[in-house]
C-alpha atoms as a PDB file:
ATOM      1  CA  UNK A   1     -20.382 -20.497  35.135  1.00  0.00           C
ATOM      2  CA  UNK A   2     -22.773 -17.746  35.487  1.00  0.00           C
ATOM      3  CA  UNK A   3     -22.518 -14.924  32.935  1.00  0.00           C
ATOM      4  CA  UNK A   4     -23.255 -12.335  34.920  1.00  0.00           C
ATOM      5  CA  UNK A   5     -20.005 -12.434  37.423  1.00  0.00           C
ATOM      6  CA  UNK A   6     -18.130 -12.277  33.978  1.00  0.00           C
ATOM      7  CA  UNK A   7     -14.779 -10.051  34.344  1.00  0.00           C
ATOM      8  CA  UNK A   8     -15.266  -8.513  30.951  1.00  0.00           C
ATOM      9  CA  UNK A   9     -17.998  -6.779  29.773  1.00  0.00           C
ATOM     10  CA  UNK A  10     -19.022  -4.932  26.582  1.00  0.00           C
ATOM     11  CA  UNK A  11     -19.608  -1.189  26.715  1.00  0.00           C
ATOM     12  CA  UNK A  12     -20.738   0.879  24.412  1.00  0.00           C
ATOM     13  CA  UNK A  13     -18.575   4.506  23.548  1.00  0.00           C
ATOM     14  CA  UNK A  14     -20.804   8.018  22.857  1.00  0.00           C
ATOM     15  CA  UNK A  15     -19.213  10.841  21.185  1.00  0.00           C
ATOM     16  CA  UNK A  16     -19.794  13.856  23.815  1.00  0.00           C
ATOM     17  CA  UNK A  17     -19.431  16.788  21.321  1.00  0.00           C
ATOM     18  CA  UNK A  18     -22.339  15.000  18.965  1.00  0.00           C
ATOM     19  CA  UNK A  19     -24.818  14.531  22.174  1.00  0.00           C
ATOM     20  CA  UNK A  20     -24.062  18.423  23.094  1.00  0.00           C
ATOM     21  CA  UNK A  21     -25.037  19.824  19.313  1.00  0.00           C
ATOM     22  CA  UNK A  22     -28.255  17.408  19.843  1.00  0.00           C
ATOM     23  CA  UNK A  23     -30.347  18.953  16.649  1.00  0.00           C
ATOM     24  CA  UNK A  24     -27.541  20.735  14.756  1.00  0.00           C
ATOM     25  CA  UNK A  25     -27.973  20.094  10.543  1.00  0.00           C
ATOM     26  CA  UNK A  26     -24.253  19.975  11.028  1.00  0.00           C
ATOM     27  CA  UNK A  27     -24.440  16.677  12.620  1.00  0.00           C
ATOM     28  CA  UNK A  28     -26.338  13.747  10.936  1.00  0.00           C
ATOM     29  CA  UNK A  29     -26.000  11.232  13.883  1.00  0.00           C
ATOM     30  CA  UNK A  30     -24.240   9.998  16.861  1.00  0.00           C
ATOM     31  CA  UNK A  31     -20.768   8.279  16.837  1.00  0.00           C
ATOM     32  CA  UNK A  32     -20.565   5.478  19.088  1.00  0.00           C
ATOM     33  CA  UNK A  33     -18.058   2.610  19.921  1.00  0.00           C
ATOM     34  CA  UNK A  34     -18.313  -1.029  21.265  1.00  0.00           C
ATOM     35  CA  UNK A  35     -15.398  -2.041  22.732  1.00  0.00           C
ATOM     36  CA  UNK A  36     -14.826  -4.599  26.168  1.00  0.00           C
ATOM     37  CA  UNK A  37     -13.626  -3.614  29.771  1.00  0.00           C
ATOM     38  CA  UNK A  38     -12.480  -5.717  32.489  1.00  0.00           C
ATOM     39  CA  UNK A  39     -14.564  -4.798  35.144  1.00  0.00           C
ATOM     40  CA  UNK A  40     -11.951  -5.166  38.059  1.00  0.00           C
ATOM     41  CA  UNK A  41      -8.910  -2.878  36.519  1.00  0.00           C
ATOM     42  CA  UNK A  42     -11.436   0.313  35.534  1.00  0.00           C
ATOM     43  CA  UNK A  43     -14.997   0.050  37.755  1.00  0.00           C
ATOM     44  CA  UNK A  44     -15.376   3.610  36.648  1.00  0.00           C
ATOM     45  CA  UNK A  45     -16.631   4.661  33.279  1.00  0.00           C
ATOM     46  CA  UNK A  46     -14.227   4.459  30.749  1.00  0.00           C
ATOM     47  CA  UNK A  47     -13.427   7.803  28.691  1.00  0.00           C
ATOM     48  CA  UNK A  48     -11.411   7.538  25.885  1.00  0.00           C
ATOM     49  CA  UNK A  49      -9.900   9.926  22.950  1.00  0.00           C
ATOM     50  CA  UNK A  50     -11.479   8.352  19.523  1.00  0.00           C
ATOM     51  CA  UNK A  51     -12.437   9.718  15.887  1.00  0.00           C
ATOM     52  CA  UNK A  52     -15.644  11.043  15.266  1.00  0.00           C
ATOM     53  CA  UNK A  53     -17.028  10.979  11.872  1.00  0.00           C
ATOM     54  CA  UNK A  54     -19.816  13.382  12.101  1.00  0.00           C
ATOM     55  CA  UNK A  55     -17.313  15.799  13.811  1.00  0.00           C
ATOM     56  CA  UNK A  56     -14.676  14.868  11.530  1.00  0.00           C
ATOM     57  CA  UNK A  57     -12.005  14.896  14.511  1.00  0.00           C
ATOM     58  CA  UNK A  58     -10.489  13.268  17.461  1.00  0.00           C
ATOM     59  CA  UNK A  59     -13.278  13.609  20.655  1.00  0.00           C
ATOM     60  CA  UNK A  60     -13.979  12.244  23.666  1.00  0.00           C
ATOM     61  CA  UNK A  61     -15.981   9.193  23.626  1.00  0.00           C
ATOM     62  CA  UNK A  62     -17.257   8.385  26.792  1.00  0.00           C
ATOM     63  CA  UNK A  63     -19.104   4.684  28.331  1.00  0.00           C
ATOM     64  CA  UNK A  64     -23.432   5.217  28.442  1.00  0.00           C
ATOM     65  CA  UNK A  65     -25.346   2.787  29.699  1.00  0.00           C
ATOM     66  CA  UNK A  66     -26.918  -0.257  27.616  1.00  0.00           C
END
């Protein structure tokens, strides 16, 4: 089988309140996510509600590219 007309692929999740702040002392880093989509069900990026360490709250984590 050929891995590139897999149904699931990994994506990787980017907090978008760190990326705004970009060079606030506040913030130490990024928070990011790996988690799996099936390609067919969401061909959109996927945008999900996870915690954010460096916020310290529940943000929106959205897909970037690899």
């Amino acid at each position: 089988m050929a891995k590139g007309k897999d149904v699931r692929i990994r994506v990787i999740l980017e907090c978008t309140s760190c990326v705004r702040k970009g060079t606030n002392k506040e913030s130490m880093g990024i928070s990011r996510y790996s988690t799996q989509k099936n390609r067919h069900n969401t061909p959109r990026q996927l945008e999900l509600r996870k915690f954010c360490c460096y916020c310290r709250k529940h943000t929106i984590h959205n897909e970037i590219k690899k």
